[in-house]
Protein backbone atom coordinates (compact mmCIF):
# COMPACT_ATOMS: atom_id res chain seq x y z
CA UNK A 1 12.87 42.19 5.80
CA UNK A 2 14.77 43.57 9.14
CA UNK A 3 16.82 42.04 11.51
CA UNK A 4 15.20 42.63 15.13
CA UNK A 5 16.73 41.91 18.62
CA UNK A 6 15.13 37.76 19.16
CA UNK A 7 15.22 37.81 23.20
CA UNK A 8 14.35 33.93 23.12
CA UNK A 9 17.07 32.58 25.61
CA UNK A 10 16.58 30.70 27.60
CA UNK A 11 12.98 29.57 25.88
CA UNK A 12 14.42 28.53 23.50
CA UNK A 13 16.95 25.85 25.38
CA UNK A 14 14.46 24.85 28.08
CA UNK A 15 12.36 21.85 28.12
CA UNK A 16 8.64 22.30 27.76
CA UNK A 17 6.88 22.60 30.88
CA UNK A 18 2.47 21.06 31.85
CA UNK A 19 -0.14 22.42 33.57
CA UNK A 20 -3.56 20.90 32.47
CA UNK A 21 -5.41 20.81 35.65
CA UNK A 22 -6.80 24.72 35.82
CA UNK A 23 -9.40 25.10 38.13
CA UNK A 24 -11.51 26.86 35.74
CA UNK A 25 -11.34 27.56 32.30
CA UNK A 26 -13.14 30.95 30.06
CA UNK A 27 -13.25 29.40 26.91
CA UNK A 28 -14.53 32.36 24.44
CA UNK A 29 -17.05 31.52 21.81
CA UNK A 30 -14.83 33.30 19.35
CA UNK A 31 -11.77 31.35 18.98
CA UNK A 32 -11.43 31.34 15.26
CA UNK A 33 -11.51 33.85 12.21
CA UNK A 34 -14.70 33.62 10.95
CA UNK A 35 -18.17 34.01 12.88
CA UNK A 36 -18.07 33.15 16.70
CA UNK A 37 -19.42 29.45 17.48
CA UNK A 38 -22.72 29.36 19.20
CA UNK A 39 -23.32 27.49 22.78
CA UNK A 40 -24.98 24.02 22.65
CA UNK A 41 -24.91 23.38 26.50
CA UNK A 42 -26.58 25.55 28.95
CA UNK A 43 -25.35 26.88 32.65
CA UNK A 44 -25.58 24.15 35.11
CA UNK A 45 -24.70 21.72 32.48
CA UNK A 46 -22.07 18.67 33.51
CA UNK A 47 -19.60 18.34 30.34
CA UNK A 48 -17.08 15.69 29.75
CA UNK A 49 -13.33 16.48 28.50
CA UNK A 50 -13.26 16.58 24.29
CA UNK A 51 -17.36 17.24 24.36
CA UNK A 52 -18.45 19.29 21.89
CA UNK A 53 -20.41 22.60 23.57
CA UNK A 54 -20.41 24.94 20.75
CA UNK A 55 -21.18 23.99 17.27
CA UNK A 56 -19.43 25.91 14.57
CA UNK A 57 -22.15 28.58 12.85
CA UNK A 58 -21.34 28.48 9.60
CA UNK A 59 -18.17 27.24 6.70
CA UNK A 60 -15.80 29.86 8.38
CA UNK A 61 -16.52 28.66 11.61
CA UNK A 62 -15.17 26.67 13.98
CA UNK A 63 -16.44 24.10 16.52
CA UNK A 64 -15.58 24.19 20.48
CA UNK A 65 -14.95 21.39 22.77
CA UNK A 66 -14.67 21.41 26.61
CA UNK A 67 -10.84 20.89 27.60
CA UNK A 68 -11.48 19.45 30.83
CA UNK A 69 -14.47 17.82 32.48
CA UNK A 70 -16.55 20.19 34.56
CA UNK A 71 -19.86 22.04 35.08
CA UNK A 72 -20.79 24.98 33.17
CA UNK A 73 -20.72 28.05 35.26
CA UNK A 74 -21.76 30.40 33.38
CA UNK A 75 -22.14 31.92 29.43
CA UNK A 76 -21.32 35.33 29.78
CA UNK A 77 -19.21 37.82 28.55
CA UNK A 78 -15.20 37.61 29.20
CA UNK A 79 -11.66 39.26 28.31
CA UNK A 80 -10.65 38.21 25.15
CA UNK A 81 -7.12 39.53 23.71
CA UNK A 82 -8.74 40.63 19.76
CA UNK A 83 -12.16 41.91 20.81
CA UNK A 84 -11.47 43.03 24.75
CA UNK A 85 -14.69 41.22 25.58
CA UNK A 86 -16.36 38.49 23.87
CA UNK A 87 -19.50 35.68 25.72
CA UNK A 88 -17.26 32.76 26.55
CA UNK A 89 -17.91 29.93 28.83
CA UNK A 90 -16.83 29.72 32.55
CA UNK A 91 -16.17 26.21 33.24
CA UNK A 92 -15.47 24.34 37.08
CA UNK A 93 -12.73 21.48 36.37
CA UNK A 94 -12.43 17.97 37.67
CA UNK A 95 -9.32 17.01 37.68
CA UNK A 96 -9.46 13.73 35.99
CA UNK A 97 -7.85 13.03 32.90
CA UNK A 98 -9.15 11.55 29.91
CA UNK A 99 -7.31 9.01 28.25
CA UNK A 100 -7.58 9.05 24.18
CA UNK A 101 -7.28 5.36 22.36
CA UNK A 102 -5.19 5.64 19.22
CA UNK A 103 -7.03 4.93 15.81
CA UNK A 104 -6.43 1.68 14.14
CA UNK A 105 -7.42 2.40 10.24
CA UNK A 106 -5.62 6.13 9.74
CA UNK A 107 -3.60 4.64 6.62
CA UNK A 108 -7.17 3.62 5.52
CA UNK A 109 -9.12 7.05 5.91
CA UNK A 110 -9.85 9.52 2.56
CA UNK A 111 -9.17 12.76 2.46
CA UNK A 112 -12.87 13.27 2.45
CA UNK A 113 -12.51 11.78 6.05
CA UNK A 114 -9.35 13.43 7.09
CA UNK A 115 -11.49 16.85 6.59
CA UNK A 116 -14.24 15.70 8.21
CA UNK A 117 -12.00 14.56 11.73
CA UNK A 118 -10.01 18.03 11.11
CA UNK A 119 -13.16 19.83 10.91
CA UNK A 120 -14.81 17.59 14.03
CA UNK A 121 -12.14 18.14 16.12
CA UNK A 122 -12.00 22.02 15.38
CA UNK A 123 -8.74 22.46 14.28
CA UNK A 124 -7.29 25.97 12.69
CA UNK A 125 -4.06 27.70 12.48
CA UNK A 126 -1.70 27.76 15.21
CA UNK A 127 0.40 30.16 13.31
CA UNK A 128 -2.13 33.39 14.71
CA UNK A 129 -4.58 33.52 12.31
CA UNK A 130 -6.69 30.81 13.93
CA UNK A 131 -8.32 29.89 10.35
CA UNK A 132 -10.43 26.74 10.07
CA UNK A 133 -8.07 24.14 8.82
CA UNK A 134 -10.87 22.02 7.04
CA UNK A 135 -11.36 25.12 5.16
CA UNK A 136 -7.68 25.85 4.39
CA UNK A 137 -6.37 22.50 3.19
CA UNK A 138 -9.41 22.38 0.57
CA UNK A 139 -8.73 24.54 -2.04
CA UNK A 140 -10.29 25.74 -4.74
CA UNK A 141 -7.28 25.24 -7.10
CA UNK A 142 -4.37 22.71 -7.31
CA UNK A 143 -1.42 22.72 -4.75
CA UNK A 144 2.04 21.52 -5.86
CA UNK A 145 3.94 22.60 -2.81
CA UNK A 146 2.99 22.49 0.81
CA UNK A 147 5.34 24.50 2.83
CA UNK A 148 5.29 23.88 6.59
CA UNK A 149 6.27 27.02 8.40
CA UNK A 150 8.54 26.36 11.33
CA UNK A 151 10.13 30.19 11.21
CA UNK A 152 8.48 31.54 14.29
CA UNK A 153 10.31 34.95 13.81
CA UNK A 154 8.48 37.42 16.19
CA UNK A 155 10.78 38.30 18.96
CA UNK A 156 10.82 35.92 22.34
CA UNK A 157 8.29 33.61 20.72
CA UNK A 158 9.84 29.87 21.06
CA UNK A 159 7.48 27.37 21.41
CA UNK A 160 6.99 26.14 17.74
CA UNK A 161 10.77 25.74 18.33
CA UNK A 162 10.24 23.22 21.39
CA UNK A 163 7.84 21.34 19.09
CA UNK A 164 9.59 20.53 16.90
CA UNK A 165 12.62 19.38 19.15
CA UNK A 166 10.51 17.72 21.43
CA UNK A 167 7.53 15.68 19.21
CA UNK A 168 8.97 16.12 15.14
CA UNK A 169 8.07 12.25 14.55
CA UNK A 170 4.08 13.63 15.44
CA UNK A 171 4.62 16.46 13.34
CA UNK A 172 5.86 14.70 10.43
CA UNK A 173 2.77 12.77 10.97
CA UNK A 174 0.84 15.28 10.70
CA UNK A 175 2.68 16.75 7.54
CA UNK A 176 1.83 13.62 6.19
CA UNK A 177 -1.79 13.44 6.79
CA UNK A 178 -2.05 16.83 5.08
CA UNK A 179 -0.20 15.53 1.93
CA UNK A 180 -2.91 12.88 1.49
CA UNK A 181 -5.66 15.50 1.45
CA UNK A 182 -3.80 17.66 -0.95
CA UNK A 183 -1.58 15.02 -2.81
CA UNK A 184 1.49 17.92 -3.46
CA UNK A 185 3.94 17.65 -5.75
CA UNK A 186 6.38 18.80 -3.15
CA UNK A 187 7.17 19.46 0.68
CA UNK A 188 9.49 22.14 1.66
CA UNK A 189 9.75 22.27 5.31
CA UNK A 190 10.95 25.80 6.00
CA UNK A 191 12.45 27.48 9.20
CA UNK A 192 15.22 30.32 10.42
CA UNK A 193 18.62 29.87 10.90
CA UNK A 194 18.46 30.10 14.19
CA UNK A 195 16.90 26.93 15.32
CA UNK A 196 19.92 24.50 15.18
CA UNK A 197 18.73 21.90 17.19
CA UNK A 198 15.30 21.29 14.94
CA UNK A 199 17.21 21.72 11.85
CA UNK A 200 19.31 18.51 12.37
CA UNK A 201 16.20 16.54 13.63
CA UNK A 202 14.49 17.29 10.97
CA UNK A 203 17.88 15.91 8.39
CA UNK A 204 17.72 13.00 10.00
CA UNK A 205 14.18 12.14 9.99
CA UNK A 206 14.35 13.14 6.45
CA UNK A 207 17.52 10.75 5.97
CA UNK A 208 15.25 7.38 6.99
CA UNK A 209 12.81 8.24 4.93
CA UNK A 210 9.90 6.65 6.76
CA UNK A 211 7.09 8.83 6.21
CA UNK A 212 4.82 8.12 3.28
CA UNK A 213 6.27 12.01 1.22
CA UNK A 214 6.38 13.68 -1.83
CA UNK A 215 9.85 14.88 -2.39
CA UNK A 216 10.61 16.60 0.40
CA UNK A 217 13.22 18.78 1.59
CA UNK A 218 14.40 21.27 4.53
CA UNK A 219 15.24 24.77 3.70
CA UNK A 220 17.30 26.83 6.59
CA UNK A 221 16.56 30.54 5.94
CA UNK A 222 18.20 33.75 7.02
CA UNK A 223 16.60 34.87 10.41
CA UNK A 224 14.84 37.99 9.46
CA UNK A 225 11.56 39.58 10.76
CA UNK A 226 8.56 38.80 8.68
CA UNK A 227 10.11 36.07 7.66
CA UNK A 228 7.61 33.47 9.01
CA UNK A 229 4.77 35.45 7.35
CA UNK A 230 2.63 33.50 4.98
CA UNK A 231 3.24 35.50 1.76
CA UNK A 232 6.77 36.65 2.59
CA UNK A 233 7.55 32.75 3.09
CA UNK A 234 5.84 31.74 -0.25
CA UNK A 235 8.84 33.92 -2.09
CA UNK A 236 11.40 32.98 -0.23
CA UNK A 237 10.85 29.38 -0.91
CA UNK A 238 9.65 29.55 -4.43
CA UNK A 239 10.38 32.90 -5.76
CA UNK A 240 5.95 32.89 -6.36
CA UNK A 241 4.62 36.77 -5.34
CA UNK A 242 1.17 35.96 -3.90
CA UNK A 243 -0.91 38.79 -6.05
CA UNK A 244 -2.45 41.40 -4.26
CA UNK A 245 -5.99 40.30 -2.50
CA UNK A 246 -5.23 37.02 -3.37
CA UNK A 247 -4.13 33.73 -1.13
CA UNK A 248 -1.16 31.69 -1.81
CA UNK A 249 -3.33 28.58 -3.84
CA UNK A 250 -3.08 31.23 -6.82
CA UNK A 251 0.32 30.50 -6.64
CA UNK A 252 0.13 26.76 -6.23
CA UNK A 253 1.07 26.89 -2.54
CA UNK A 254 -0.05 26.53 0.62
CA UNK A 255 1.47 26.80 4.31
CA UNK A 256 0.95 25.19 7.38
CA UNK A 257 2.44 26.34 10.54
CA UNK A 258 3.86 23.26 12.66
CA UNK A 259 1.74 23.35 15.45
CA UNK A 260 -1.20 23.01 13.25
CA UNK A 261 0.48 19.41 12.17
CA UNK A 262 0.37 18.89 15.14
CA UNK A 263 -2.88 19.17 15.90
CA UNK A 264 -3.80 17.40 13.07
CA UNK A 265 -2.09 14.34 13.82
CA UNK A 266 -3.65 14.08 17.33
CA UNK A 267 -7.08 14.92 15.63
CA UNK A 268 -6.51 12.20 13.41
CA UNK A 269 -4.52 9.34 15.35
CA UNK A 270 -6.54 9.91 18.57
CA UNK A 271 -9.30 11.39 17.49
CA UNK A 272 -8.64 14.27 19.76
CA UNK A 273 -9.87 18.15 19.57
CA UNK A 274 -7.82 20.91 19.72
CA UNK A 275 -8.17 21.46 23.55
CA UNK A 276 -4.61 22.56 24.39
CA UNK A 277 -1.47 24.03 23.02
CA UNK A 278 1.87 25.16 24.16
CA UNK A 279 2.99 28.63 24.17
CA UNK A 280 5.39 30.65 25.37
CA UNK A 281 5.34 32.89 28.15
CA UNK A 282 8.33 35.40 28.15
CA UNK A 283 9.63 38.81 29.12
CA UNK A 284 12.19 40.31 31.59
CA UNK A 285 9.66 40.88 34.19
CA UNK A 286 9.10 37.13 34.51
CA UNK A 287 11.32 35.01 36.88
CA UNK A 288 11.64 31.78 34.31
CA UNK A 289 10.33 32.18 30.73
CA UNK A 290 9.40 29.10 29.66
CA UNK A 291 7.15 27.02 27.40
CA UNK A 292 4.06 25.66 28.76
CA UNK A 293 1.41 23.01 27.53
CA UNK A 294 -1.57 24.84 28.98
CA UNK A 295 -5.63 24.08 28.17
CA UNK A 296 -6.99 26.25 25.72
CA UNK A 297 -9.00 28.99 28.07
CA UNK A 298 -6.60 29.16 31.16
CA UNK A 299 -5.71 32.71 32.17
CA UNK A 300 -2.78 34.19 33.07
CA UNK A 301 -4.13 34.83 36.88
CA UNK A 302 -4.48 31.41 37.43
CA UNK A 303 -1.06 30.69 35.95
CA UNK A 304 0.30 33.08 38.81
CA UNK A 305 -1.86 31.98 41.70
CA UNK A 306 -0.66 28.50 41.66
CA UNK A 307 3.44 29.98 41.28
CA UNK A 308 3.35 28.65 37.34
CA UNK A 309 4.83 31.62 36.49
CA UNK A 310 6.58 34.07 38.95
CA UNK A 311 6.86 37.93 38.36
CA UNK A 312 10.82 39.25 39.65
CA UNK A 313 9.46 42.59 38.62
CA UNK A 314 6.65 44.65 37.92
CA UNK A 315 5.52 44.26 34.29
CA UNK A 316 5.04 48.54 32.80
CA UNK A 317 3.56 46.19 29.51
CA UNK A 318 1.63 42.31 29.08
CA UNK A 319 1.55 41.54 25.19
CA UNK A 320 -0.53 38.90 23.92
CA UNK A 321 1.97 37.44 20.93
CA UNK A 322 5.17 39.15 20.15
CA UNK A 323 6.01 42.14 20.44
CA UNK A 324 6.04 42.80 16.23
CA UNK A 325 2.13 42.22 16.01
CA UNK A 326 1.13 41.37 19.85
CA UNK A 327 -1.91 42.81 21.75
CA UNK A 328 -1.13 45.18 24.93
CA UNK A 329 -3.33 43.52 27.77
CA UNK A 330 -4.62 45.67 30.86
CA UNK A 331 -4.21 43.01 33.15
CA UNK A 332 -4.26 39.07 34.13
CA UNK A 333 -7.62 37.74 33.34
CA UNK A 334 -6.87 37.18 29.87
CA UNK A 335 -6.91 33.72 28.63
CA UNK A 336 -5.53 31.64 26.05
CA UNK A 337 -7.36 31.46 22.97
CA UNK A 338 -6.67 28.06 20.19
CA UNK A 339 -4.61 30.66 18.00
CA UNK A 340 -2.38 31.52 21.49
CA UNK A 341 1.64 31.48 20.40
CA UNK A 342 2.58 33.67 23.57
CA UNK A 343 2.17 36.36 26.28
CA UNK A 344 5.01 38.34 26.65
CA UNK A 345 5.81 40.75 30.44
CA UNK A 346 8.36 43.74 29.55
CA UNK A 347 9.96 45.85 32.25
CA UNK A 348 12.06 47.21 29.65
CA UNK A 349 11.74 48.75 26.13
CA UNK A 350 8.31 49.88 25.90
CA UNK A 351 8.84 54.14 26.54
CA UNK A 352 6.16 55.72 24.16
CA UNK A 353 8.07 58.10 21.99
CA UNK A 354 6.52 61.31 21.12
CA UNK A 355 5.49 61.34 17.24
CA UNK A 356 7.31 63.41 14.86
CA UNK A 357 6.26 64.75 11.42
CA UNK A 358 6.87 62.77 8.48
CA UNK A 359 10.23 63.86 6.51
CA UNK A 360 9.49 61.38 3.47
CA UNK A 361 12.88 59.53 3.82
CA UNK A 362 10.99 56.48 2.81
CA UNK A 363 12.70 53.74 5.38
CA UNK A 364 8.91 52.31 5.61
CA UNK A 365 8.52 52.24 1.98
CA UNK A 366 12.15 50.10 1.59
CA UNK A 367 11.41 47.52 4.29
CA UNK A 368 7.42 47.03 3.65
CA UNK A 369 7.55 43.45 3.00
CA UNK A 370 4.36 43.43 0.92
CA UNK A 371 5.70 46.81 -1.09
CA UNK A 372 3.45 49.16 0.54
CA UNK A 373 3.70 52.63 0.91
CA UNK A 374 3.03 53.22 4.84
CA UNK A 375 3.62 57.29 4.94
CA UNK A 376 1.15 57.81 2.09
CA UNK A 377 -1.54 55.61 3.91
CA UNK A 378 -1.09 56.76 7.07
CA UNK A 379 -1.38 60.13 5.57
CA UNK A 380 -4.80 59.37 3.88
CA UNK A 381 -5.86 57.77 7.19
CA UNK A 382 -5.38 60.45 9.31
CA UNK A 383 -7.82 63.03 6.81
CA UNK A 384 -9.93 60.13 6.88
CA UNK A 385 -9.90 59.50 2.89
CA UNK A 386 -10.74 55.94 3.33
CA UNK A 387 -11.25 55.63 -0.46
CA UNK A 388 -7.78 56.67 -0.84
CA UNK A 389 -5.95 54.59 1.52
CA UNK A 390 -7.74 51.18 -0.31
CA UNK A 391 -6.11 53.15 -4.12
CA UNK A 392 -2.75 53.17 -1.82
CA UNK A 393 -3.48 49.15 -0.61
CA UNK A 394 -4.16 49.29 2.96
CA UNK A 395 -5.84 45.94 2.77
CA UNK A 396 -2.59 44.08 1.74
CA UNK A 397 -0.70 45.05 4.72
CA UNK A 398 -0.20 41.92 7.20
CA UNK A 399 0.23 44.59 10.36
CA UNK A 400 3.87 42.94 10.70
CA UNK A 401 5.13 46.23 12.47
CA UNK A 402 8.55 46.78 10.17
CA UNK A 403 7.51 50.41 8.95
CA UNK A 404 6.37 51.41 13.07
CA UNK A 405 10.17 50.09 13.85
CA UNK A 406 12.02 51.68 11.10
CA UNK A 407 10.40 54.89 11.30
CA UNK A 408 13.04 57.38 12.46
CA UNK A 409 10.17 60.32 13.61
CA UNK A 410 8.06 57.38 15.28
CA UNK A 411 5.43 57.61 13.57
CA UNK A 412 2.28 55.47 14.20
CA UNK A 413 1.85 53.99 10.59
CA UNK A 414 0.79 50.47 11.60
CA UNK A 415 -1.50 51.81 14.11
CA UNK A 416 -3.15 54.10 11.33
CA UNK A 417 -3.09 51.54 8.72
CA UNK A 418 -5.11 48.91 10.92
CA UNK A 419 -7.93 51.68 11.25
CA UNK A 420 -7.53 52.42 7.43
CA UNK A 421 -8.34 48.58 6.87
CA UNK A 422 -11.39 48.97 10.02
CA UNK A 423 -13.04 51.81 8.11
CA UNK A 424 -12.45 50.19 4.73
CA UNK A 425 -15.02 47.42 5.57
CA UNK A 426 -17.98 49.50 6.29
């Protein structure tokens, strides 16, 4: 692991920040891994907020529900941050607000129920990989330790951070919820060193002991970059390498990121989908960075129309994520997708170096954190021996960005390796 520059001042101190009402929405069919969900309401169609309007087309799938109530504008195809363009919906808001009643019989439900609400309400991981959670918190084997992931170590990224400053009683709700459906033996509730302010909340929430919890405890880790990332996190906690192909329930273990608890825990006590979500929105070219609680399918024009956000400089580069594993963007008209941590606006820092040669001094094969060899696959890749990148393990590489930044000759190994894994699919 690598220490990297964190730029999350002053996201990091500032409040959370709303804007629900967008004027319209362009909510993409494909907001989960898995298969794309497929429309049940047609253009011209009047939807209410939390109805469902696409049903989820098969296990790893996920179902979509309008954020906002409004009239369907259109089905067609829109910017989406992974594909570039993708057939979303284009949806006209009312601006009323729907109220959700809490649930009386939660401490009543079985985990056969939980899954079914988490599914229902088309929940998946906030962490960036946007998996269904139904899917995820049914394993195939036994789990003895959930570890919640509150390490949020890209670069500028902060709004996991504000959660869990600003609504840790929901989240341990949600923890909890997620401990009846997979009945651990243990909770280890892990984040950086660098989040004082969530550290101590979570001690004393731990101290009252309130929550219906395995043993359960908080470990403070070093701030490093990947620390956060799912495999990496599994060993630092328990010293357990996650074998290669393979998922962390080999190991006994599974992680949840702490917006995803969150989500949970509205899905559950209110019976409410997965409609919004704060992230971060960050970058020296931006007046304020700040956190926002946005509705899943806003874009980032709309944001800047209506003086959300204010540019104090020209952006040279818009990421979608950090700036480790982010997305360059080509403009505004992007919008935010369930799996949606940040969008980051850089004046500064992003000169493209000229590549050099390889001189084997093997700084990428040090700091891989999932013991790859980056110059030999991006070697292979470039002769397009596609058999021989999968002998070298392309496929295991989480596209984390450490051998890129390392590499003294600038070399475009991550880039390289992504296409390796591309080709190694056909």
């Amino acid at each position: 692991m690598i220490r990297v520059e964190e730029h999350k001042e002053p996201q990091h101190e500032r409040a959370s920040e709303r804007f629900l009402n967008p004027a319209k929405l362009y909510l993409s069919l494909a907001q989960a891994t898995g298969k794309p969900s497929s429309a049940c309401v047609e253009i011209g169609n009047l939807v209410e907020e939390a109805q469902v309007i696409a049903t989820n087309d098969g296990l790893i799938s996920s179902v979509l529900h309008s954020p906002k109530k409004g009239k369907i504008l259109n089905i067609a195809p829109w910017f989406h941050p992974v594909l570039k363009r993708a057939s979303a919906m284009i949806i006209e808001c009312a601006h009323e607000e729907k109220k959700y009643d809490a649930r009386k019989d939660v401490a009543h439900l079985r985990k056969e129920e939980l899954l079914g609400i988490i599914q229902k309400n088309g929940i998946v991981g906030l962490g960036g990989a946007a998996f269904p959670t139904h899917v995820k918190l049914n394993p195939p084997k036994k789990i003895d330790t959930l570890i919640i992931n509150g390490c949020e170590c890209e670069p500028y990224l902060a709004a996991d951070y504000r959660l869990m400053v600003e609504h840790l009683t929901e989240v341990f709700k949600g923890i909890e919820i997620i401990c009846k459906i997979l009945g651990p033996k243990n909770v280890c509730i892990a984040l950086e060193d660098n989040k004082p302010e969530a550290i101590k909340a979570i001690h004393r929430i731990l101290s009252t002991k309130k929550f219906e919890l395995p043993l359960t405890e908080c470990r403070v880790l070093k701030t490093a970059y990947p620390q956060g990332g799912e495999k990496q996190l599994v060993y630092s906690v328990l010293k357990r390498k996650v074998p290669s192909g393979k998922l962390p329930f080999e190991v006994g273990a599974l992680v949840q990121n702490v917006a995803t608890c969150f989500a949970v825990y509205e899905a559950v006590y209110f019976d409410k989908p997965l409609i919004e979500r704060l992230v971060t929105f960050a970058g020296d070219a931006l007046v304020s960075p700040k956190n926002i609680w946005v509705k899943i399918g806003t874009t980032l024009r709309e944001l800047f129309d209506k003086d959300i956000l204010k540019f104090k400089k020209e952006p040279a580069k818009i990421i979608c994520g950090g700036p480790m594993m982010g997305l360059a963007l080509d403009g505004l008209d992007y919008p935010v997708l369930k799996g949606t941590g940040g969008f980051l606006f850089l004046s500064d820092h992003v000169a493209l170096r000229d590549e050099g040669p390889c001189i084997r001094c093997g700084a990428c094969v040090r700091e891989c954190p999932v013991s790859l060899m980056p110059c030999l696959i991006n070697l292979a890749s470039q002769k397009s021996l596609w058999d021989q990148t999968k002998r070298y393990g392309a496929s295991d590489c989480i596209e984390c960005g450490v051998c890129s930044y390392v590499c003294p000759t600038n070399r475009r190994l991550v880039q390289s390796i992504k296409r390796a894994k591309l080709e190694g699919m056909k």
